[in-house]
Structures are given as structure tokens and as C-alpha cells.
C-alpha atoms as a PDB file:
ATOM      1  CA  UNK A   1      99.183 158.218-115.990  1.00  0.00           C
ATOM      2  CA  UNK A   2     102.330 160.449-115.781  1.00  0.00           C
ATOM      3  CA  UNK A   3     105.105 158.491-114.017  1.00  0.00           C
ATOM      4  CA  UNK A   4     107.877 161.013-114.351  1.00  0.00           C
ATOM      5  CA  UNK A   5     109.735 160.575-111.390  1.00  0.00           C
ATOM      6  CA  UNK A   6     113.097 162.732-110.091  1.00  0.00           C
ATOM      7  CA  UNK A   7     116.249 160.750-109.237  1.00  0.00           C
ATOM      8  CA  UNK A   8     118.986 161.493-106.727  1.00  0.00           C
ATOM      9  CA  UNK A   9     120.645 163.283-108.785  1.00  0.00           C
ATOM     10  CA  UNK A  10     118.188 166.147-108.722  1.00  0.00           C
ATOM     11  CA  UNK A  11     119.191 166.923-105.550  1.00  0.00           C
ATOM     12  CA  UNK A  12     121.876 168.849-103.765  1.00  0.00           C
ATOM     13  CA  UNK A  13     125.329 167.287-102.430  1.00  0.00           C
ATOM     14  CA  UNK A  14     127.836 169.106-100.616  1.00  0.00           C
ATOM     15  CA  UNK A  15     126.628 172.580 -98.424  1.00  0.00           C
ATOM     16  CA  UNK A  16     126.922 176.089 -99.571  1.00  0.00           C
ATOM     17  CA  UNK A  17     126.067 177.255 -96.125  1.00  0.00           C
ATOM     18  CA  UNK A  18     127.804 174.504 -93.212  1.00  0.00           C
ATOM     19  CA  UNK A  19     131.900 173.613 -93.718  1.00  0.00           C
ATOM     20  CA  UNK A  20     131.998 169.726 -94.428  1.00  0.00           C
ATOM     21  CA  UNK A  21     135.142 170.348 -92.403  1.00  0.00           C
ATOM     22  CA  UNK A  22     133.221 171.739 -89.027  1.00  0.00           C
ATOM     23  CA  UNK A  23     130.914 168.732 -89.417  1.00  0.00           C
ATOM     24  CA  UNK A  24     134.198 166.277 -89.474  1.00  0.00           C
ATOM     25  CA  UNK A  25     135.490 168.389 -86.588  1.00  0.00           C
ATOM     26  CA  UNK A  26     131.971 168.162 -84.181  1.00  0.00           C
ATOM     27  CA  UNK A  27     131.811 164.715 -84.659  1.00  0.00           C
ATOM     28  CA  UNK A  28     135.470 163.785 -84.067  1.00  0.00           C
ATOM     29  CA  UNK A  29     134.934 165.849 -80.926  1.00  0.00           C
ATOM     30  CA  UNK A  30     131.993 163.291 -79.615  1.00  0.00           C
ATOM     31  CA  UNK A  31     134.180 160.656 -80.747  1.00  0.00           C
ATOM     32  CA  UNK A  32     136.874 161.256 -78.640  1.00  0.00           C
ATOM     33  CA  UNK A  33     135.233 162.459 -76.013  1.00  0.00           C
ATOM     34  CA  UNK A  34     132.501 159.438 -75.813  1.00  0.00           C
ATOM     35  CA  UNK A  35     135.416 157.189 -76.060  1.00  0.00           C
ATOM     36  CA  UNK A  36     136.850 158.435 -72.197  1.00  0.00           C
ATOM     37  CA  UNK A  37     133.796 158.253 -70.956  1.00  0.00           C
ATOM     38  CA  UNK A  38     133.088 154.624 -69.184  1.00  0.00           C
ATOM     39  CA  UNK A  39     129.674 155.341 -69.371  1.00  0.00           C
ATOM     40  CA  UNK A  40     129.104 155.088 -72.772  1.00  0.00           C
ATOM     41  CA  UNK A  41     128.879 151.659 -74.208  1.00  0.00           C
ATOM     42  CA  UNK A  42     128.454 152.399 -77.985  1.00  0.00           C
ATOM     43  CA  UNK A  43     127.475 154.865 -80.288  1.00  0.00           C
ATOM     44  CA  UNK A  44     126.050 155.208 -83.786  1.00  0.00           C
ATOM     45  CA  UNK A  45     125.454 158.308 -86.336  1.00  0.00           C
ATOM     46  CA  UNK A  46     122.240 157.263 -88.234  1.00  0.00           C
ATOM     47  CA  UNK A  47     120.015 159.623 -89.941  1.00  0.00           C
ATOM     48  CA  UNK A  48     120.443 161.923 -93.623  1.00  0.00           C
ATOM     49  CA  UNK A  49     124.256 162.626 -92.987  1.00  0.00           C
ATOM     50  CA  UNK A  50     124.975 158.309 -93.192  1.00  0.00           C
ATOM     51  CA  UNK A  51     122.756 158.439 -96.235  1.00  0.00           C
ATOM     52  CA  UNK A  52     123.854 157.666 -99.709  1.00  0.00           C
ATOM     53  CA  UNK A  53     120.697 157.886-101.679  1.00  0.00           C
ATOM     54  CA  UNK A  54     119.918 160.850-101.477  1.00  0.00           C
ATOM     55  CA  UNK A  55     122.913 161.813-100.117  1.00  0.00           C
ATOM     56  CA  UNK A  56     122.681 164.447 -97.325  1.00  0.00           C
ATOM     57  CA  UNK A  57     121.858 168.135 -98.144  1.00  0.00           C
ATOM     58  CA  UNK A  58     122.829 171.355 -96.491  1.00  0.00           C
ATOM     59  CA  UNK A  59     120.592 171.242 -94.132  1.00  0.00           C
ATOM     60  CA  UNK A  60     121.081 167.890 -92.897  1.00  0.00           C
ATOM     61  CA  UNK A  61     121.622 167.444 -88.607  1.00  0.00           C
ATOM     62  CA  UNK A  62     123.733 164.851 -87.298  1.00  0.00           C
ATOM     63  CA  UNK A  63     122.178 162.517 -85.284  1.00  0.00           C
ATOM     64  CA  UNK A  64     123.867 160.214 -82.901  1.00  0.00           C
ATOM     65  CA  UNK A  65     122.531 157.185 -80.820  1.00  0.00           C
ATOM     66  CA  UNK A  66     124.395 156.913 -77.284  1.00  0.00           C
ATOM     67  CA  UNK A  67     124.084 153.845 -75.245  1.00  0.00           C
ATOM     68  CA  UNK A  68     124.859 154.338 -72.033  1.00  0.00           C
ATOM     69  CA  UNK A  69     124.864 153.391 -68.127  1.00  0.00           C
ATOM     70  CA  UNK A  70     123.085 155.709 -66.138  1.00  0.00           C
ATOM     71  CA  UNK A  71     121.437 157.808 -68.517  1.00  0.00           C
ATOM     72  CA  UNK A  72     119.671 159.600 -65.773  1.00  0.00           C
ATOM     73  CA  UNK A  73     122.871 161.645 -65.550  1.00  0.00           C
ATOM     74  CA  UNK A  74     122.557 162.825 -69.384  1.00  0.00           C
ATOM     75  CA  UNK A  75     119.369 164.064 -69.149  1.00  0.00           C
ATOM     76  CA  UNK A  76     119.102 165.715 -65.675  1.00  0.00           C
ATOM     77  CA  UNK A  77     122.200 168.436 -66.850  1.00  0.00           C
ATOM     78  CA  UNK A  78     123.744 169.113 -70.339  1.00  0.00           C
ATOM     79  CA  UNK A  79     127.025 170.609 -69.070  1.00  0.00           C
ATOM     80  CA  UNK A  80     128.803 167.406 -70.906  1.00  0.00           C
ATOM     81  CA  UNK A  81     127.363 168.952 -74.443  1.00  0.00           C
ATOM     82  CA  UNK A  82     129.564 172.246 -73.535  1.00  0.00           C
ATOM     83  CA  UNK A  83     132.781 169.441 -73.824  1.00  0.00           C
ATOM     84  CA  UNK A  84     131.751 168.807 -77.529  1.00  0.00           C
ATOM     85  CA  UNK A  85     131.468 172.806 -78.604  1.00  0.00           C
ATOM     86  CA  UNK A  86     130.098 175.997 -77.733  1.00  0.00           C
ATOM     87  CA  UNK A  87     125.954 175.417 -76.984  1.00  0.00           C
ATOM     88  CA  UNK A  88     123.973 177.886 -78.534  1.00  0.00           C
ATOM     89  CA  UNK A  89     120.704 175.881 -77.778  1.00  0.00           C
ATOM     90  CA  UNK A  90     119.906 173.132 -75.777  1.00  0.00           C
ATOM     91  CA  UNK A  91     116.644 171.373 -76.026  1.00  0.00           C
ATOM     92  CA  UNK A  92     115.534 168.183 -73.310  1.00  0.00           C
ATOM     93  CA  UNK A  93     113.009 166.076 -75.700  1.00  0.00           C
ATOM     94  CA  UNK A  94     111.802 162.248 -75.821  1.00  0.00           C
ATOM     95  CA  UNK A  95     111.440 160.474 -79.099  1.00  0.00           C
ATOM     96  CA  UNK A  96     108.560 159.044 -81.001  1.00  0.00           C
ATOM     97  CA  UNK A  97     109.880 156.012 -79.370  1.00  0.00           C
ATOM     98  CA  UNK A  98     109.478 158.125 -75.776  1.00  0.00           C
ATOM     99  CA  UNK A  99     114.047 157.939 -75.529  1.00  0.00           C
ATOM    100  CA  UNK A 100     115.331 160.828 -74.531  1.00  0.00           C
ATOM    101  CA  UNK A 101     117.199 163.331 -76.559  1.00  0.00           C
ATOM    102  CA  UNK A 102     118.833 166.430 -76.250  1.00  0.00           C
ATOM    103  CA  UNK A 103     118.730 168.414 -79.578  1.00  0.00           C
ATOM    104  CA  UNK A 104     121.491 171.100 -79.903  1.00  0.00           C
ATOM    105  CA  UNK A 105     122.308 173.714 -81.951  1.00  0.00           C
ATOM    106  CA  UNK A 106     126.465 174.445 -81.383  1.00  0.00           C
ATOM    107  CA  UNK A 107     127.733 177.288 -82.554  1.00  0.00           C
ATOM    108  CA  UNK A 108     127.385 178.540 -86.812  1.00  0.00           C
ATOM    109  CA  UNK A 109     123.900 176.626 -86.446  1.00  0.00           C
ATOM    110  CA  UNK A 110     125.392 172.991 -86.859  1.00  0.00           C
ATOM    111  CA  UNK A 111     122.581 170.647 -84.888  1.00  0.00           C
ATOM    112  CA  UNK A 112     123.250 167.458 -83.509  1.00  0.00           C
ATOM    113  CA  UNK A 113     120.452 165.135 -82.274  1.00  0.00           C
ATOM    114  CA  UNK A 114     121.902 162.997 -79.062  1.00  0.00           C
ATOM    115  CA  UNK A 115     119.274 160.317 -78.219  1.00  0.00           C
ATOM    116  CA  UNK A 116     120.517 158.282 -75.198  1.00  0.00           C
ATOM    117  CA  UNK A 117     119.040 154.703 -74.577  1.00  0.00           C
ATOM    118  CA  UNK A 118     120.077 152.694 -71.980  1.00  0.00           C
ATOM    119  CA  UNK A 119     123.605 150.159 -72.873  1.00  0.00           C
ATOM    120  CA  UNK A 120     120.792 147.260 -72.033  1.00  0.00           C
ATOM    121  CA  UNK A 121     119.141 147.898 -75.278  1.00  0.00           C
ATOM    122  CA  UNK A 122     121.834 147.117 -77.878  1.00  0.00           C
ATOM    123  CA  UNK A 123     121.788 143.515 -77.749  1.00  0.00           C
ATOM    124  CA  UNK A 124     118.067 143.970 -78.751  1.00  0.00           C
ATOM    125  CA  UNK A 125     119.570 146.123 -81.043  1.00  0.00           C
ATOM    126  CA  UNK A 126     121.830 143.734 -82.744  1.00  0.00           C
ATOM    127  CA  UNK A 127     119.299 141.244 -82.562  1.00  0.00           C
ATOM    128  CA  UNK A 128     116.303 143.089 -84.439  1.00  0.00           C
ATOM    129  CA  UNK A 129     114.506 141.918 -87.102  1.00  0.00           C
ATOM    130  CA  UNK A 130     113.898 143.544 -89.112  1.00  0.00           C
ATOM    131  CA  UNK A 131     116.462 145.862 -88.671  1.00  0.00           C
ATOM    132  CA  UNK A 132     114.868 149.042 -86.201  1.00  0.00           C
ATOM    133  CA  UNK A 133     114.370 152.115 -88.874  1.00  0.00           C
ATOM    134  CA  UNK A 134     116.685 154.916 -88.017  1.00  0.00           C
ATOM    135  CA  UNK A 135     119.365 152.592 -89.170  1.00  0.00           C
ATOM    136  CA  UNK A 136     117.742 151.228 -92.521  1.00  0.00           C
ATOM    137  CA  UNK A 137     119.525 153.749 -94.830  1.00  0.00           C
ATOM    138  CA  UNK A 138     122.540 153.623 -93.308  1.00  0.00           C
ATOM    139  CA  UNK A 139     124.933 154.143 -90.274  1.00  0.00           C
ATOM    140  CA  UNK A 140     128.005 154.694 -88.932  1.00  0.00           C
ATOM    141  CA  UNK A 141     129.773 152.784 -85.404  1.00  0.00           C
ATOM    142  CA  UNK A 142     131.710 155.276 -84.149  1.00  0.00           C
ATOM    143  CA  UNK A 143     132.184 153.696 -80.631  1.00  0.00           C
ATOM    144  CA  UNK A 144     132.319 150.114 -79.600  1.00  0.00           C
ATOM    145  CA  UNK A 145     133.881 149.239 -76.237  1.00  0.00           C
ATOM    146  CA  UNK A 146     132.799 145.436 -76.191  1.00  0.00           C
ATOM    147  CA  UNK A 147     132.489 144.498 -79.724  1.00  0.00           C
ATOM    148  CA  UNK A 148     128.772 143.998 -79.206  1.00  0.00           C
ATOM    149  CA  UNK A 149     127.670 146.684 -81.825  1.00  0.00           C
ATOM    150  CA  UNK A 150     130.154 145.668 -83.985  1.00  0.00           C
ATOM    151  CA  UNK A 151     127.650 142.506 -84.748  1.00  0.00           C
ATOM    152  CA  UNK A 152     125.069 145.017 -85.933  1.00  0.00           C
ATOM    153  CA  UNK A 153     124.024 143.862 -89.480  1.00  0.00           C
ATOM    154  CA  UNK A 154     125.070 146.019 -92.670  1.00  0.00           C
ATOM    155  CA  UNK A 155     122.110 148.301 -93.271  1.00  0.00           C
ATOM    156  CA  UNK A 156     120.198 146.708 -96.231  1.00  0.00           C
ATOM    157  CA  UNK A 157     120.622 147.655 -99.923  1.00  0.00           C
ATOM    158  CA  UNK A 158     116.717 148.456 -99.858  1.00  0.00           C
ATOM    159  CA  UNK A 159     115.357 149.145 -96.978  1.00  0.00           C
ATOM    160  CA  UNK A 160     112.292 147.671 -95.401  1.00  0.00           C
ATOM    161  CA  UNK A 161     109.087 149.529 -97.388  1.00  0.00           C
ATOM    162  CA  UNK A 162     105.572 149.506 -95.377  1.00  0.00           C
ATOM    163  CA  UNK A 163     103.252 147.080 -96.252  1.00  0.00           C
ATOM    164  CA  UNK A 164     100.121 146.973 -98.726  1.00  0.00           C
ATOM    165  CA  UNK A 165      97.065 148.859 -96.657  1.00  0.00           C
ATOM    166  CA  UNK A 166      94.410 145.813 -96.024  1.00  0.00           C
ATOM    167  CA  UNK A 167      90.505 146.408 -96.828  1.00  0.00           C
ATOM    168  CA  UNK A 168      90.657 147.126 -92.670  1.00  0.00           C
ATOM    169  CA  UNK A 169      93.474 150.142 -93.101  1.00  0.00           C
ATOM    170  CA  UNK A 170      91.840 151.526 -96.102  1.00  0.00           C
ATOM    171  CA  UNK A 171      88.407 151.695 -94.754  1.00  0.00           C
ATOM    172  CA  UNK A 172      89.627 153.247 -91.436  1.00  0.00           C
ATOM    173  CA  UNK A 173      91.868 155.908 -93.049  1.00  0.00           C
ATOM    174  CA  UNK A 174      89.071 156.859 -95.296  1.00  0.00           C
ATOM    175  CA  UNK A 175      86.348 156.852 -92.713  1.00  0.00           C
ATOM    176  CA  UNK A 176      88.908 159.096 -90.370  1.00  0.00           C
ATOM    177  CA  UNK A 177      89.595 161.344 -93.469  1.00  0.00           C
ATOM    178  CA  UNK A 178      85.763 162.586 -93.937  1.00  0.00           C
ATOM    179  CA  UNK A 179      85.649 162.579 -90.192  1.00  0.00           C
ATOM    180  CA  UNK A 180      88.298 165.432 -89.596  1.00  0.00           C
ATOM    181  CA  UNK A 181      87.004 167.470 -93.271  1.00  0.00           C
ATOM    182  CA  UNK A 182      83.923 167.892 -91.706  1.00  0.00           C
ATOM    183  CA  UNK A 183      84.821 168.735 -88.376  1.00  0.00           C
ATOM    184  CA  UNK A 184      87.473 171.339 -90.785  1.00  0.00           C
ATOM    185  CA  UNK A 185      84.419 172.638 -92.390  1.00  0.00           C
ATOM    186  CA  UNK A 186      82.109 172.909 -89.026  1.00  0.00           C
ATOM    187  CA  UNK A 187      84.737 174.984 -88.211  1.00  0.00           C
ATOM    188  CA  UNK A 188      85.219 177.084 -90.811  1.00  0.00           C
ATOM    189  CA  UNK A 189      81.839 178.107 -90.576  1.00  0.00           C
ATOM    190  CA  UNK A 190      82.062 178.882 -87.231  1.00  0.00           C
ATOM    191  CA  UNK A 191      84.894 181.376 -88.364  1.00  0.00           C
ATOM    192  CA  UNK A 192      87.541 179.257 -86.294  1.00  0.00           C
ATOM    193  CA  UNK A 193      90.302 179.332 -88.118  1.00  0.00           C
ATOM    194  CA  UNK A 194      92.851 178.338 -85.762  1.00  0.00           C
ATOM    195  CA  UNK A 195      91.320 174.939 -84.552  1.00  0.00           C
ATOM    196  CA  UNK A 196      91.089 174.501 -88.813  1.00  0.00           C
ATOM    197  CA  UNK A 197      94.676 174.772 -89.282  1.00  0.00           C
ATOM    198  CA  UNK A 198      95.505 172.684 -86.568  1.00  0.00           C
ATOM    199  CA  UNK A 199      93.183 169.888 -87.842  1.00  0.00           C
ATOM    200  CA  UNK A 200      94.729 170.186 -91.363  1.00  0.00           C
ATOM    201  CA  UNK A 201      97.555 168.713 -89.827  1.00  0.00           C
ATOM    202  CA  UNK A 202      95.562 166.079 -89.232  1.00  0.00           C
ATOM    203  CA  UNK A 203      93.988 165.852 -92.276  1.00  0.00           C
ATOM    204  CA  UNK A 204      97.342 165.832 -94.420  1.00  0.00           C
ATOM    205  CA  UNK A 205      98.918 162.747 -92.026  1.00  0.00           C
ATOM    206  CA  UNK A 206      95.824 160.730 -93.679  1.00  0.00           C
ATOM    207  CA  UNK A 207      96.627 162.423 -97.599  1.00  0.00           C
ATOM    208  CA  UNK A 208     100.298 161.408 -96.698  1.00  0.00           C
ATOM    209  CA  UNK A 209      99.286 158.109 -95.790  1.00  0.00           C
ATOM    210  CA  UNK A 210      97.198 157.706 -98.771  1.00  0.00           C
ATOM    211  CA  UNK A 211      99.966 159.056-101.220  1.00  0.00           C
ATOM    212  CA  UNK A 212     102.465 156.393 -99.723  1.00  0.00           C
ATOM    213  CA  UNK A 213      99.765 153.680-100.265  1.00  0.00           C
ATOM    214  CA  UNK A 214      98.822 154.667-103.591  1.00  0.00           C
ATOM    215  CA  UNK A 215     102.583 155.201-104.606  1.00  0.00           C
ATOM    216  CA  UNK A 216     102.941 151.040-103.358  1.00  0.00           C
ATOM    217  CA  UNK A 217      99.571 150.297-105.263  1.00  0.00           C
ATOM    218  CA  UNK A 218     100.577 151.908-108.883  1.00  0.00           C
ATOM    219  CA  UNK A 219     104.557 151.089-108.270  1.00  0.00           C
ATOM    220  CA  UNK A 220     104.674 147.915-106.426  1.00  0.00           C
ATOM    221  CA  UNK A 221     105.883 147.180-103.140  1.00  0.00           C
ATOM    222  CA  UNK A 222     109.460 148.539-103.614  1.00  0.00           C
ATOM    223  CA  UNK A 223     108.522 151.609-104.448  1.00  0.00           C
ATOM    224  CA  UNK A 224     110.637 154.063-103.034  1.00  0.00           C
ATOM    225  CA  UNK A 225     108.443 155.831-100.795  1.00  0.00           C
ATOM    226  CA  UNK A 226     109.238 157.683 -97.650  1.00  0.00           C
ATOM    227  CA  UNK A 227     107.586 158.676 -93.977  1.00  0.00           C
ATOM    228  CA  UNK A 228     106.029 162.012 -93.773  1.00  0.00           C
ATOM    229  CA  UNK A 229     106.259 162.450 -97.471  1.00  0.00           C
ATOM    230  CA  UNK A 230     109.923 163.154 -97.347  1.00  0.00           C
ATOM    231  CA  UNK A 231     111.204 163.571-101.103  1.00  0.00           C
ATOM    232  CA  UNK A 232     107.816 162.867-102.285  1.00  0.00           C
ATOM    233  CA  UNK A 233     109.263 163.781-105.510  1.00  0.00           C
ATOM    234  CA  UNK A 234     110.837 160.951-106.439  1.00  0.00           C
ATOM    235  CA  UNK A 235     107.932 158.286-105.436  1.00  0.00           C
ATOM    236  CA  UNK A 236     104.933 160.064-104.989  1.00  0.00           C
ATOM    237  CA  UNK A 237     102.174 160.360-108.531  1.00  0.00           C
ATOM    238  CA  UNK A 238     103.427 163.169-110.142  1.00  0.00           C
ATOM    239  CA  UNK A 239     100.149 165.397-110.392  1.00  0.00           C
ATOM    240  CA  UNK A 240      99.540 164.615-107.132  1.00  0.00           C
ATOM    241  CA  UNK A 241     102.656 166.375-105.986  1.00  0.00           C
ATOM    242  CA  UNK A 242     101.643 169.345-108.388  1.00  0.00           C
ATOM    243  CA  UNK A 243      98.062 169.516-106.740  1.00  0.00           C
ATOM    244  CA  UNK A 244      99.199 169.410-102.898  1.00  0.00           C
ATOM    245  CA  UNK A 245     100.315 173.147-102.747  1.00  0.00           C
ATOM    246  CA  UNK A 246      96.592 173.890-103.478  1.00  0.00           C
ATOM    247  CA  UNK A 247      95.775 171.967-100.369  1.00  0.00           C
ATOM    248  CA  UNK A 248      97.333 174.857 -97.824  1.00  0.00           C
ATOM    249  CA  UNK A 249      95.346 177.869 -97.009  1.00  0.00           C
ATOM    250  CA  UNK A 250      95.624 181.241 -95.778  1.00  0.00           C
ATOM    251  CA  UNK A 251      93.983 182.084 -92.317  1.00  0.00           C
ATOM    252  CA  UNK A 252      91.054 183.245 -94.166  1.00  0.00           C
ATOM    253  CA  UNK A 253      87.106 181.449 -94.948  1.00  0.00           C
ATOM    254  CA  UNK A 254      87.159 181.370 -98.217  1.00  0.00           C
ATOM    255  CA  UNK A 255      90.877 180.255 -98.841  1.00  0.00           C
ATOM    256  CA  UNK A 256      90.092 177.776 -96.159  1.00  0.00           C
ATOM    257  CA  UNK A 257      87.751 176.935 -98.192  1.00  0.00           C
ATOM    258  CA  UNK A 258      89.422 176.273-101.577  1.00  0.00           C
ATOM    259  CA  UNK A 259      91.994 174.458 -99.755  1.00  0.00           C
ATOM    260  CA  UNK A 260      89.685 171.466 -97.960  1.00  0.00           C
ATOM    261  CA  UNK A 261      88.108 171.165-101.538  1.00  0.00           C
ATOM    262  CA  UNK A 262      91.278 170.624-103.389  1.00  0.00           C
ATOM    263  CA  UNK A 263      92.292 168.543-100.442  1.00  0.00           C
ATOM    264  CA  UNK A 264      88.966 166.754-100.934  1.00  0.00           C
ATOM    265  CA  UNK A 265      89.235 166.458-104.454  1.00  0.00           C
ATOM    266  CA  UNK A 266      92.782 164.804-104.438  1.00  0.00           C
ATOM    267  CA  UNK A 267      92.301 162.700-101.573  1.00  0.00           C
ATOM    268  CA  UNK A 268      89.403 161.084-103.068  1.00  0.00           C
ATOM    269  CA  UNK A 269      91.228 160.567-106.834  1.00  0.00           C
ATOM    270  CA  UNK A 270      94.372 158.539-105.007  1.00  0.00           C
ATOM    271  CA  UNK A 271      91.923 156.471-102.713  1.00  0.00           C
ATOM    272  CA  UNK A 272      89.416 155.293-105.477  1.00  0.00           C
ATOM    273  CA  UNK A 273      92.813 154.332-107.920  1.00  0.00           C
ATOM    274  CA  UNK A 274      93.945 152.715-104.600  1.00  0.00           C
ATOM    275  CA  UNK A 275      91.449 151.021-103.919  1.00  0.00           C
ATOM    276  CA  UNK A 276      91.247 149.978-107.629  1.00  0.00           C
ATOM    277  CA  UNK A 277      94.810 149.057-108.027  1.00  0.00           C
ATOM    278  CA  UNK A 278      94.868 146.449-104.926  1.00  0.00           C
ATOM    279  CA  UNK A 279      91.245 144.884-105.360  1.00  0.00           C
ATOM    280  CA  UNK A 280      89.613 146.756-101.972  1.00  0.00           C
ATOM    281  CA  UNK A 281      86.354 147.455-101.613  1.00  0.00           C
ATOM    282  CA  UNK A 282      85.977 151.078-101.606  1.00  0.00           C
ATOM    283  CA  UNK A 283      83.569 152.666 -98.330  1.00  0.00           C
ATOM    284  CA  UNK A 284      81.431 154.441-101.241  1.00  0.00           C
ATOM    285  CA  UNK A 285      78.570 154.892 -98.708  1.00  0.00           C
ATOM    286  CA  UNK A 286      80.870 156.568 -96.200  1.00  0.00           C
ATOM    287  CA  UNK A 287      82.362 158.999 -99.003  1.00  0.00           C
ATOM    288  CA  UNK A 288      78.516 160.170-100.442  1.00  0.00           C
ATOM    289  CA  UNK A 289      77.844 160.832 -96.815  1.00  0.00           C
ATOM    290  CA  UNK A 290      80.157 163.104 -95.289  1.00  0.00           C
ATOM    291  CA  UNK A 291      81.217 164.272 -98.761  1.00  0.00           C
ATOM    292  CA  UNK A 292      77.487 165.728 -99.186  1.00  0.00           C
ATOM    293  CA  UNK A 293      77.907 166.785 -95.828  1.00  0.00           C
ATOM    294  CA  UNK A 294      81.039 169.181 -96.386  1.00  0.00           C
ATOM    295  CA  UNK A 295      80.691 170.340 -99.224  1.00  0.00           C
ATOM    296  CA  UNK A 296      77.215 171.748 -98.272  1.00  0.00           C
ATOM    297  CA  UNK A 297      78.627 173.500 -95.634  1.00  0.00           C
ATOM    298  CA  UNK A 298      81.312 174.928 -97.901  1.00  0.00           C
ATOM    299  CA  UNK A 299      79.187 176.121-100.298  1.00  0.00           C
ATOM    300  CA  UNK A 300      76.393 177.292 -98.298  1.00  0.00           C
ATOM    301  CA  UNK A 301      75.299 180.828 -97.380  1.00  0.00           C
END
């Protein structure tokens, strides 16, 4: 098997395109600000630009963690962002977690993620174990009026990898797999080929799931691997990253076509050397099902 893998040094360090120095400036800005306001508890930068490994690129955001009193008051108006730099975009969101955020873009394009959680959530914080993820690889305290956040842990050395699929994830993931590339290919046929690229979004969060569980299968458990097939590069089997660009297709049958194939194809190669690697049973009766069924409606008249 090839196992050439990239290291951190293949990737870029310090921008071309964003002044190091407006970065330092933006978030000496919040700093100082945060630290008037009574409000405001504590506050953390977390994300790519804490990062060492790989360190953050050019087009890295800055994303800060505010805990606060009265949050209601940072979400229902974002005139205190216009205290930090001149707005050029101002977006209300929630997390994956359902927090809310604001996500701004000040001025030059430098973003800055603010997600606000409530002051009674950092001695959970603090307490967490394992450690909560946007802090794994790495943060920064930039405000700590009580010396509560100061008890944070260090961020590990490694940090906390997913575990091993069991026989019950592997079968499911499969099983939903065939299930979406044959509602893609019902589809296609049909000549909808807006509801099939929607779906393939679907269809590549259960590829990306089985690359990261192949990459832990073949590598071990500390393999390096990453959510949403971030720097896939460096953890993920090496013809398998070669083979995923055939996996996209245009808005058109037949590349539609070739593309839920290949995706077919390389799906099926990392879930049998899965399944081989940790000693699952393998759904075969599942796969000679609904792979008959695709693929005769992908080749048929």
C-alpha cells in the first residue's frame, strides 16, 4: 500500500494576503475592550490561528469564545462589534453546539468568529473531560476576571482521536451509504440534478467518515486524522486522496454519472480493507443489493 504521507511542513506559514500585524491589532482591540466590559467573564481564541501543527495559513479566521452575563444583549444588536473595527459583514448564527455566534468580516476581509456562551458554562468548562474539542489543538486566555479559566488544562500534546467504528457503526454507515447512491441514481434518471448534488453532500459525509475510519484501521488509533477531512493529506490513504476529485460532477447525467461510480468504487475499496483491518463483519448482502441496484440504473437505457 502507498503510505506516503505530507508533513507540516508542506504547508504554508505566514500570509501573503492578511498583515500578521492587523491580526495582532483586531485582537488587542477585543482584548481591551472585553476587559471594560463587566459582562464578560472570560475569553479564549481557539481554532487554526492557536494552532501549531499545522500552523495557521492565510486564510485562517480568528475565533474567540466569550463568556458572558446576559448574552441576550450580544445577540439581539451587534453595535458592540463596531467598538472592535469597521463591520463590513455581520452574520447572527448558532453553532453545531446550537451557541450563538456572530461571524464578522471587519474591514480588508479579516473574519473573526465571536461565539458567546453563558459565564455559567466555564466551570463545566474547566472541568471537562476530556477536554471539549475546539480547544484540543490549542488556545489562548486572553481574559480572566476570576481566575476560574485560568484552571483550564494545557491543551494536550495529541489530541483526543475518534474511536475505532464497532461492527454496529460500520454496518450502519455502509447500509446509509447504498441508501443515499441509489436514491443519487433514482434521481439522476429522473434528470434531477439539483436534489443529486445536494445528496452528494450526503453521500461524501459517509466517504469522509469512512476515510477517517480506514485511516485509524491501517494507521492505528493515533493516526492523525481530522473532521470533515481537513488536511486529508497528511492522514488520509494516499490513492484515496488522488481518486476523490473523480468523485465531483458537473450538473450534467452522464458526469453525474461517472462521479457516483468512482464514488462507488472507492467507497467500497476503503470499507472492505476496513472492515478487514479491524476484524468486522462486512454487510456483503447489503452491498450486492443496492450495488446491483445502482449500477443498473446507471448503466441502463
Amino acid at each position: 500500500m502507498d503510505t506516503t504521507f505530507i508533513t507540516s511542513s508542506d504547508y504554508p506559514g505566514e500570509s501573503t494576503l492578511f498583515s500578521s500585524s492587523e491580526w495582532t491589532r483586531l485582537e488587542n482591540n477585543f482584548t481591551a475592550w472585553a476587559q471594560a466590559q463587566p459582562s464578560i467573564q472570560a475569553a479564549f481564541a481557539v481554532g487554526s490561528r492557536c494552532r501549531v501543527d499545522p500552523p495557521p495559513d492565510e486564510w485562517s479566521d480568528l475565533d474567540l469564545m466569550l463568556f458572558v452575563t446576559g448574552r441576550e444583549e450580544f445577540c439581539h444588536q451587534n453595535t458592540w462589534l463596531n467598538e472592535l473595527g469597521e463591520v463590513w459583514d455581520a452574520v447572527f448564527n448558532y453553532t453545531v453546539n446550537g451557541d450563538p455566534e456572530w461571524l464578522v468580516t471587519f474591514a480588508g476581509g479579516y473574519n473573526i468568529d465571536f461565539v458567546l456562551l453563558d459565564s455559567g458554562q466555564l466551570s463545566g468548562l474547566v472541568q471537562a473531560n476530556p477536554m471539549p474539542e475546539p480547544f484540543m489543538r490549542g488556545y489562548r486566555l486572553l481574559i480572566d476576571k476570576d481566575g476560574l479559566a485560568a484552571q483550564l488544562s494545557p491543551a494536550p500534546k495529541q489530541p483526543q482521536q475518534p474511536p475505532m467504528p464497532s461492527q454496529q457503526d460500520l454496518t450502519r454507515i455502509i447500509g446509509a451509504f447504498w441508501y443515499v447512491a441509489f436514491y443519487m441514481a433514482k434521481q439522476i434518471r429522473r434528470r434531477d440534478l439539483n436534489m443529486v448534488q445536494i445528496r452528494d453532500h450526503t453521500l461524501k459525509e459517509f466517504l469522509m467518515t469512512m476515510m477517517v475510519w480506514h485511516a485509524l484501521a491501517v494507521r492505528g488509533p493515533q493516526a492523525p486524522v481530522w473532521h470533515m477531512g481537513r488536511f486529508m493529506e497528511r492522514w488520509a490513504d494516499p490513492q484515496a486522496v488522488r481518486d476523490l476529485p473523480t468523485t465531483f460532477g458537473l450538473y450534467e447525467p452522464e458526469s453525474a454519472c461517472r462521479a457516483l461510480d468512482n464514488s462507488l468504487v472507492l467507497f467500497q475499496h476503503l470499507a472492505h480493507e476496513t472492515s478487514e483491518c479491524l476484524g468486522l463483519a462486512y454487510p456483503t448482502q447489503v452491498e450486492e443489493h443496492m450495488s446491483s441496484l445502482v449500477r443498473d440504473l446507471l448503466q441502463g437505457p
